[in-house]
Protein backbone atom coordinates (compact mmCIF):
# COMPACT_ATOMS: atom_id res chain seq x y z
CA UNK A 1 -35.03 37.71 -72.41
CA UNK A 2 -33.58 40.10 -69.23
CA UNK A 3 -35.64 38.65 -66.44
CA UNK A 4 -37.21 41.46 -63.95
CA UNK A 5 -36.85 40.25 -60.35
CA UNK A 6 -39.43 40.12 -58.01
CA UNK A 7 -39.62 41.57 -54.56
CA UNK A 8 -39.54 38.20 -52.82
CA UNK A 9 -36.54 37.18 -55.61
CA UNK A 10 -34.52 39.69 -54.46
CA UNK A 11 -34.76 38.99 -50.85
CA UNK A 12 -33.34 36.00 -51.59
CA UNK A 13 -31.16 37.35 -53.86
CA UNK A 14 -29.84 39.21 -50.81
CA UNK A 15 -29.50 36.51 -48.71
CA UNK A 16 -27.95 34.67 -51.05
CA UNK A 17 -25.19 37.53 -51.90
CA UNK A 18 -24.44 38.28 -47.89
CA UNK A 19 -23.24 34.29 -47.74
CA UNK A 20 -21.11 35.37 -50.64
CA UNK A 21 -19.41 37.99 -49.38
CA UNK A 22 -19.17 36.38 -45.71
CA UNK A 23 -17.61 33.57 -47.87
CA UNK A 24 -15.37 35.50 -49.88
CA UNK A 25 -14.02 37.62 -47.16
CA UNK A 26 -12.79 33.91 -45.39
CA UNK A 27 -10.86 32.37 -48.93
CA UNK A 28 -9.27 36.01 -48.85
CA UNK A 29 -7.64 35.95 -45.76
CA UNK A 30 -6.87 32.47 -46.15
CA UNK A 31 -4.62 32.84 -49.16
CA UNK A 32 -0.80 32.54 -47.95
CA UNK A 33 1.84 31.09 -48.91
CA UNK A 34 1.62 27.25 -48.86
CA UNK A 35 -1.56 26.98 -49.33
CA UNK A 36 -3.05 24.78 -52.27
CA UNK A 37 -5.91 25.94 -54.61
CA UNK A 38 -7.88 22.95 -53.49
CA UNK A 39 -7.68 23.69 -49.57
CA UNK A 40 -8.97 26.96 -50.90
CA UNK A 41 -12.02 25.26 -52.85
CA UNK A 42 -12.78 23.17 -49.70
CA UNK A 43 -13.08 25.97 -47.50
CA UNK A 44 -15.26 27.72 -49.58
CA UNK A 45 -18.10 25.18 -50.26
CA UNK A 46 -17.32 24.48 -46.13
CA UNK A 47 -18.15 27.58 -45.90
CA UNK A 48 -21.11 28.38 -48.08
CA UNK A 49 -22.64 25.17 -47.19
CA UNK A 50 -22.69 26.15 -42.96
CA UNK A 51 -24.03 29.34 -43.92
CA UNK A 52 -27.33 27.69 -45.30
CA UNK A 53 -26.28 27.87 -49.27
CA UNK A 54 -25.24 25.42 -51.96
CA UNK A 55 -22.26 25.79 -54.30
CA UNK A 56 -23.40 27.74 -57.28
CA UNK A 57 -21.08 26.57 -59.71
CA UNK A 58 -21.38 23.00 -58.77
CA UNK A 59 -24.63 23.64 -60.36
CA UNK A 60 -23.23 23.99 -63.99
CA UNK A 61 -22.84 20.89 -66.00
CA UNK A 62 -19.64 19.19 -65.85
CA UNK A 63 -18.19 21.61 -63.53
CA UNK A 64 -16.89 20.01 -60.43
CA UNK A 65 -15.33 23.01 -58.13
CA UNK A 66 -16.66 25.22 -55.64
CA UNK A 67 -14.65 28.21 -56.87
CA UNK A 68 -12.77 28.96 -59.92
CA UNK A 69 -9.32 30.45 -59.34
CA UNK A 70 -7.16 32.47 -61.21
CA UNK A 71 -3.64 32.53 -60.27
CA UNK A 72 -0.70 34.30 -62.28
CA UNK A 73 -1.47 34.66 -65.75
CA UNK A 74 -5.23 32.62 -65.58
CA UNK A 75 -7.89 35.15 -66.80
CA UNK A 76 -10.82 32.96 -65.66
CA UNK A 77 -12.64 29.62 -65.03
CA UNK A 78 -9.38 27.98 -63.68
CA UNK A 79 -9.60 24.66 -61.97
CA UNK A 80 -8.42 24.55 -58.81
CA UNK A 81 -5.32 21.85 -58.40
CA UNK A 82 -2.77 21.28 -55.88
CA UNK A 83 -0.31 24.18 -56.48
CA UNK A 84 0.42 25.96 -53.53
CA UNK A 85 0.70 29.82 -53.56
CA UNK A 86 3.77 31.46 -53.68
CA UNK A 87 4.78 34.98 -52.06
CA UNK A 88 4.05 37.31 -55.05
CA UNK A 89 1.23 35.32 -56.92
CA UNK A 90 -1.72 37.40 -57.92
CA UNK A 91 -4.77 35.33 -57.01
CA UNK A 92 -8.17 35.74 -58.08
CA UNK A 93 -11.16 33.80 -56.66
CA UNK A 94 -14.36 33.42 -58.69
CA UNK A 95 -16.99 32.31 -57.04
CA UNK A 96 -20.83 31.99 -56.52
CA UNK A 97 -23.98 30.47 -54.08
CA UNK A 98 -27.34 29.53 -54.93
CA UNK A 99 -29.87 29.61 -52.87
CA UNK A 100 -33.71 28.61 -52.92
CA UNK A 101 -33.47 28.65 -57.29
CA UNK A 102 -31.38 32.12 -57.22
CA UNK A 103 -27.89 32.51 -58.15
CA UNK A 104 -25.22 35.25 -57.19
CA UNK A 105 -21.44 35.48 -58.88
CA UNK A 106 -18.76 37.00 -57.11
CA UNK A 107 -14.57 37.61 -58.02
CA UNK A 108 -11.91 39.47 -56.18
CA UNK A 109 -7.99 39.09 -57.17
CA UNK A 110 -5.19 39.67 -54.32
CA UNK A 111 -1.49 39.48 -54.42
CA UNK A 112 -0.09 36.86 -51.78
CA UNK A 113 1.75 38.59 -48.90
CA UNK A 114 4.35 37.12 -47.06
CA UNK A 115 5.56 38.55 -44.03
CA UNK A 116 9.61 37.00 -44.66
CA UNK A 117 9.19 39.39 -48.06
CA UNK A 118 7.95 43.19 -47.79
CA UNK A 119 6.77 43.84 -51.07
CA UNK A 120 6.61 47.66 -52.15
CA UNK A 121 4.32 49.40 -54.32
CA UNK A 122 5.09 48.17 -57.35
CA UNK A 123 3.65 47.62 -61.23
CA UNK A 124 1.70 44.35 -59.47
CA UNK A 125 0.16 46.62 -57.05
CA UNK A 126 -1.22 49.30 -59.46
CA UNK A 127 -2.28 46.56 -61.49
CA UNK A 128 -5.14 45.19 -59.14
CA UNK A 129 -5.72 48.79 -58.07
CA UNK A 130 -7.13 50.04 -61.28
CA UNK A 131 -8.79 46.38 -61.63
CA UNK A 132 -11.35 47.71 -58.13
CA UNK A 133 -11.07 51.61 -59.69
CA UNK A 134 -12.60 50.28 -63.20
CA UNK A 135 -15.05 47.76 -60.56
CA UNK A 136 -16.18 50.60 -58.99
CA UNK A 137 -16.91 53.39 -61.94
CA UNK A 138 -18.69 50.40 -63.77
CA UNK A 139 -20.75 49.90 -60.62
CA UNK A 140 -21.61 53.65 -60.19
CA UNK A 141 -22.95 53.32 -63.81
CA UNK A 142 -25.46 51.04 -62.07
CA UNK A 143 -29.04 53.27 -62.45
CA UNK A 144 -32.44 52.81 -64.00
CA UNK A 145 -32.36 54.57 -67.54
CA UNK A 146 -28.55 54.27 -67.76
CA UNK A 147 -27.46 51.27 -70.62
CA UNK A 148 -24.87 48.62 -70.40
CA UNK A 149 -22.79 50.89 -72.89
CA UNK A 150 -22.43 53.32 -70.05
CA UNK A 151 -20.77 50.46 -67.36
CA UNK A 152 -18.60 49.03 -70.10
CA UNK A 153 -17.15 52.06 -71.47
CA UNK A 154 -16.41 53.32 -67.48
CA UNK A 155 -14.61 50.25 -67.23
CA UNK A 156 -12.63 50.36 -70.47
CA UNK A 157 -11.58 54.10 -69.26
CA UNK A 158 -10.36 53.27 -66.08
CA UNK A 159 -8.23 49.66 -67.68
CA UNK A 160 -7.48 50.67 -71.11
CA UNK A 161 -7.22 54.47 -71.16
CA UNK A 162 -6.01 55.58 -67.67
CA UNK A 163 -4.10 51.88 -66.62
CA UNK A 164 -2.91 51.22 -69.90
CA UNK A 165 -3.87 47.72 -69.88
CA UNK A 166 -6.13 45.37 -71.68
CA UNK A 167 -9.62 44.44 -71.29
CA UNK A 168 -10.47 40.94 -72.96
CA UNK A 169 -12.79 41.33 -75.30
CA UNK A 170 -13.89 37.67 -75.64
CA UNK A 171 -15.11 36.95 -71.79
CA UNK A 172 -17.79 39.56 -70.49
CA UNK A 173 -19.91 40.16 -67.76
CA UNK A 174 -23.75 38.66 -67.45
CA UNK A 175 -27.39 39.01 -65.90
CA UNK A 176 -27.84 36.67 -63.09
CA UNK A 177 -30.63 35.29 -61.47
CA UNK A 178 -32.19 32.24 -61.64
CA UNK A 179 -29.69 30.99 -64.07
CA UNK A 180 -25.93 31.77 -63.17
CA UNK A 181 -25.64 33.43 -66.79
CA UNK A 182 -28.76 35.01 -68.03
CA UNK A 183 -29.33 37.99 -70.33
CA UNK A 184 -28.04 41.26 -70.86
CA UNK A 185 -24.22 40.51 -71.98
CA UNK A 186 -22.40 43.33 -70.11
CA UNK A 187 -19.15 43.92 -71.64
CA UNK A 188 -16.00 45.95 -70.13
CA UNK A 189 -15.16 47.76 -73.15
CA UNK A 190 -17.68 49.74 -75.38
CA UNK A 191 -18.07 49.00 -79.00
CA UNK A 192 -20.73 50.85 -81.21
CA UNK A 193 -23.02 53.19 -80.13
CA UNK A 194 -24.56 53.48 -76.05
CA UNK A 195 -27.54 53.71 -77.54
CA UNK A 196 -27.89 50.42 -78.98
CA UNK A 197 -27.03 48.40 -76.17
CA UNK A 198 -29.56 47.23 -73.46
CA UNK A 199 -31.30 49.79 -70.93
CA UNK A 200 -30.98 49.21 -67.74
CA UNK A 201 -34.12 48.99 -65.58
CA UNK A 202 -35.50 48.44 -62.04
CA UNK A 203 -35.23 45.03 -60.74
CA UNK A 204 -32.58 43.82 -63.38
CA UNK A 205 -29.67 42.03 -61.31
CA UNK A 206 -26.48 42.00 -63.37
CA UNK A 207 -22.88 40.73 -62.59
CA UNK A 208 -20.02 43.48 -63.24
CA UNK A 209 -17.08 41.94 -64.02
CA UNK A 210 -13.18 43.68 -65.02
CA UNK A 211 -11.92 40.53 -66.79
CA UNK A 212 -8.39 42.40 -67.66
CA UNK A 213 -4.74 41.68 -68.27
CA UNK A 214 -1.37 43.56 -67.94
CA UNK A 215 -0.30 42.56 -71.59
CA UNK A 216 -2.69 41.78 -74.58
CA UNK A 217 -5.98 41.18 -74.35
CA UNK A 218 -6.14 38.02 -75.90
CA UNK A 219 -6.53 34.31 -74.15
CA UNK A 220 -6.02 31.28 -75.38
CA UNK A 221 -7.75 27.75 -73.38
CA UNK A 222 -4.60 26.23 -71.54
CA UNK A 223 -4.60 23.36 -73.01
CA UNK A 224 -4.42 21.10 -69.82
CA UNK A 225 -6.89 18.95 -70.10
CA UNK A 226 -9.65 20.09 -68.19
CA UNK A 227 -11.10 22.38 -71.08
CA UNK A 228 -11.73 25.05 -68.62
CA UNK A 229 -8.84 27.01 -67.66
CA UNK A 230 -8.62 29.98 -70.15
CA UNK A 231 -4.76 32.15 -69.79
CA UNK A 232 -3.55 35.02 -71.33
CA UNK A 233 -2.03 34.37 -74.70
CA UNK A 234 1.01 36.44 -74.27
CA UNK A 235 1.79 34.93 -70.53
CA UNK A 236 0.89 38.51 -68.67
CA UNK A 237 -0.60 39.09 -65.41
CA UNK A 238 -4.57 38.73 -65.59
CA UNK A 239 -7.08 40.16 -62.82
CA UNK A 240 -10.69 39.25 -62.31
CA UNK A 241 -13.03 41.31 -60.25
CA UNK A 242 -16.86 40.88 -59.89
CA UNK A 243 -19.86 41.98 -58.02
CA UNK A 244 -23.34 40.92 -58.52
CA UNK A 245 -25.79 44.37 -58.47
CA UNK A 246 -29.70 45.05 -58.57
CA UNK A 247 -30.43 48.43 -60.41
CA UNK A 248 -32.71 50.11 -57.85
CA UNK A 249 -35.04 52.84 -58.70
CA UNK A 250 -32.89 55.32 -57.14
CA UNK A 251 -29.33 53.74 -58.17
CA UNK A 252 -27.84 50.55 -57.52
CA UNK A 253 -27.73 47.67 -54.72
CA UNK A 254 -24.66 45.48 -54.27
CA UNK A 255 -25.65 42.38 -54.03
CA UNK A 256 -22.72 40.63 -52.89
CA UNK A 257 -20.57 43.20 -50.69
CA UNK A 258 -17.28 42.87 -49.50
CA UNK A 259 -16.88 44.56 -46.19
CA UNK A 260 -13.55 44.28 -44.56
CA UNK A 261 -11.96 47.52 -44.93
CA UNK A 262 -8.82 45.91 -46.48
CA UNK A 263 -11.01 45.88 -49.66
CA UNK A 264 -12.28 49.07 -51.00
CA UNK A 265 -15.49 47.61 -52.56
């Protein structure tokens, strides 16, 4: 059942998504080299829990982590650990608060700078850039009387068609709410007809996600133990980019912005 949200929901909703993207914004600029996974994951439930929220994936059973990172060839749910970054890692940070019984859900992935190594434009770089230009035309797909079948197929364009990479077909985006996954699935690639997937409707609050990879699109579960990290299959680069939006009656609302103007979305 897609849960319509309330007035009073979404104001928390808000709320809940500008500590997110406060939050996020901080574990960006903190990523250098030298610096573990874990000091990472401490800042950000620091973080989240000074700004008057609660770790939102603490909240899922048996899950022990503030964030879920992503580094290298990790599609999603990895657990943070003590590896340090490394100039040239591609990092993404999953992440999410919950506040007063409302969830939001959150992901950005950024390639480690160092300023010993100037990196140019390369294959790495055009990589994460169509991972925010697929973000973005799934995003503006965002409108009352629009259907999930008209976000995922702008996202599989962007990755698949004009990037010429691979979107995984077995992790997808979700509704979120009052539960961190609810109802509709939103996929980033289209399969069958627009028509047949779910319509999107005022009030609905949905997390966009690219889940993507430079090689294949399969994954595989690492097989470390924790039965949560899930890599690519093939060893490729993955990316993982995510926004929380409310469809509005006029369009869309992101929920959880990003606003430093070092990140387009």
């Amino acid at each position: 059942m897609i849960h319509i949200k309330t007035p009073h929901e979404i104001k928390i909703m808000e709320k809940a998504g500008k500590i997110m993207g406060e939050t996020m914004e901080i574990l960006l600029s903190a990523i250098k080299p030298g610096i573990s996974e874990l000091e990472i994951d401490a800042l950000a439930e620091k973080t989240i829990r000074e700004k008057g929220g609660e770790p939102g994936f603490k909240k899922v059973e048996g899950y022990h982590h503030t964030i879920c990172v992503s580094t290298n060839d990790v599609s999603v749910h990895g657990v943070p650990s003590d590896y340090k970054f490394q100039a040239n890692d591609i990092v993404g940070i999953d992440c999410g608060v919950f506040l007063d019984g409302f969830h939001t859900d959150m992901a950005e992935t950024v390639r480690v700078k160092s300023e010993k190594l100037k990196m140019k434009n390369d294959e790495i770089d055009n990589f994460l850039e169509i991972g925010k230009e697929a973000l973005e035309a799934g995003i503006a797909q965002v409108k009352a009387g629009n259907r999930v079948g008209h976000i995922s197929r702008a996202i599989q364009q962007i990755v698949e068609i004009k990037g010429g990479y691979s979107i995984v077909r077995s992790l997808v985006g979700h509704g979120v709410g009052k539960d961190l996954h609810e109802e509709p699935e939103v996929p980033g690639y289209l399969f069958g007809s627009i028509e047949k997937t779910p319509l999107l409707k005022p009030g609905m609050t949905i997390a966009v996600e690219v889940i993507y990879n430079m090689g294949g699109s399969e994954v595989i579960h690492a097989g470390n133990g924790d039965n949560w990290t899930i890599k690519t299959a093939d060893g490729s680069l993955a990316g993982l980019f995510e926004r929380t939006v409310l469809v509005t009656e006029n369009g869309h609302e992101i929920i959880t912005p990003l606003n430093r103007l070092t990140f387009r979305i």
